[in-house]
Protein backbone atom coordinates (compact mmCIF):
# COMPACT_ATOMS: atom_id res chain seq x y z
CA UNK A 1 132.44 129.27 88.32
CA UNK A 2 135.46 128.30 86.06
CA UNK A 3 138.76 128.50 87.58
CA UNK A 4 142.03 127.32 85.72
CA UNK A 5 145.87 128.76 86.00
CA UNK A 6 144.69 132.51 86.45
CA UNK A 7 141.06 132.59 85.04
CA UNK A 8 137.57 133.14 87.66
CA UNK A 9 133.82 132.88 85.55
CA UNK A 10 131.07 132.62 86.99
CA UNK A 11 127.35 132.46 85.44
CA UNK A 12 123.61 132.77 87.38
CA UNK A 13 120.89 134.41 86.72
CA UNK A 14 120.35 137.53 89.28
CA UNK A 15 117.62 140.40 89.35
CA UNK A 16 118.37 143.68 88.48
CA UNK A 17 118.74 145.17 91.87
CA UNK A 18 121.60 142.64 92.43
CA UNK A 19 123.06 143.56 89.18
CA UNK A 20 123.27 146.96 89.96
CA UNK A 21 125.15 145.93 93.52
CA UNK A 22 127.75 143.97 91.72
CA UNK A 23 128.39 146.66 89.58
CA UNK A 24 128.71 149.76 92.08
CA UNK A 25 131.31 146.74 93.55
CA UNK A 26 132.80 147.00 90.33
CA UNK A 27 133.29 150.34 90.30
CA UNK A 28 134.32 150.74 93.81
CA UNK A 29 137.29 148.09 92.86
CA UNK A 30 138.39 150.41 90.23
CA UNK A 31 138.42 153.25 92.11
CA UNK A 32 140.75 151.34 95.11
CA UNK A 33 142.97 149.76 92.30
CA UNK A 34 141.60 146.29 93.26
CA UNK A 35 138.80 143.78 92.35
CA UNK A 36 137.93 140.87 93.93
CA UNK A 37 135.57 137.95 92.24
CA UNK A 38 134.83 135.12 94.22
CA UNK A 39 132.39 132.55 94.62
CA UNK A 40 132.06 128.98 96.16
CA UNK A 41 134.50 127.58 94.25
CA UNK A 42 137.33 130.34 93.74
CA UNK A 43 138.52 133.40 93.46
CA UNK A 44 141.12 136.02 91.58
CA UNK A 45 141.97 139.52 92.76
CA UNK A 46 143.34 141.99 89.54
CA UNK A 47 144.60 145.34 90.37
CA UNK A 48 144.10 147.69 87.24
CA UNK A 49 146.41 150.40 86.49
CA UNK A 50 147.35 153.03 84.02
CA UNK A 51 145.10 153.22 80.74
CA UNK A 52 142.38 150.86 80.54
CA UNK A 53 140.75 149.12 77.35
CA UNK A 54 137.05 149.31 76.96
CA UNK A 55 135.03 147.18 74.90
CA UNK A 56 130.90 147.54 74.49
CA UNK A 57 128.58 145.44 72.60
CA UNK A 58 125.09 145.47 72.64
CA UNK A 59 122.16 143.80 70.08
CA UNK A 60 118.83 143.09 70.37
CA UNK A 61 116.98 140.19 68.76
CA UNK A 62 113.78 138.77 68.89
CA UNK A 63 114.25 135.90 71.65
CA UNK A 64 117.69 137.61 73.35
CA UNK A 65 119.22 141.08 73.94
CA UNK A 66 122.20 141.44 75.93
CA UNK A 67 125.21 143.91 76.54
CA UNK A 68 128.95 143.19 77.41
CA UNK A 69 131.11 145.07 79.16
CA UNK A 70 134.58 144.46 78.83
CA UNK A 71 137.59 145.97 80.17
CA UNK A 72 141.20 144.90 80.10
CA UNK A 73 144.81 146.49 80.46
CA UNK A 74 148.10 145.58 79.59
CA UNK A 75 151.08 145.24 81.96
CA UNK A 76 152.87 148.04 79.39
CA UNK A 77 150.91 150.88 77.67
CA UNK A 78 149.29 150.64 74.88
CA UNK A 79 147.04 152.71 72.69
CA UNK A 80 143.63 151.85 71.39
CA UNK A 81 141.54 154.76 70.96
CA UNK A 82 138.15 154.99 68.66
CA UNK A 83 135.07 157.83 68.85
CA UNK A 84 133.61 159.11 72.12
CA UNK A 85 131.46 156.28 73.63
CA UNK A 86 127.77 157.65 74.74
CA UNK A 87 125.68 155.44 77.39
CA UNK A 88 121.79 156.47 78.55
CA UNK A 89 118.58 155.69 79.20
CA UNK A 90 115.75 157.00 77.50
């Protein structure tokens, strides 16, 4: 974990399974209007509302793949809005 001012990161390597938990945590934080990340060595709570800015990125290479998932808002509204975004599994 990195925590300075207002900032919480965090960085381990988890299965899966657990993966899955922290984000069905994510989602339920969403859906109450508040999230909660903390570990041994700190914590932040954020409370989205109104629109919310989502950001995907995904790539595959020969030693690494990965995906981010980003989402931020703005204390005023703002606009940002691109084609319809399409997530599966084959």
């Amino acid at each position: 974990m990195l925590q300075r001012k207002n900032r919480f990161r965090h960085e381990s390597l988890q299965d899966s399974k657990t993966i899955q938990a922290y984000l069905k945590a994510i989602l339920k934080g969403l859906d109450q209007g508040e999230l909660v990340f903390s570990d041994d060595e700190g914590s932040i709570t954020l409370k989205p509302q109104g629109l919310l800015n989502l950001k995907v990125v995904a790539s595959e290479d020969v030693d690494k793949n990965q995906f981010e998932l980003r989402v931020s808002w703005a204390n005023h509204e703002t606009q940002i809005q691109q084609g319809a975004l399409k997530i599966g599994a084959d």
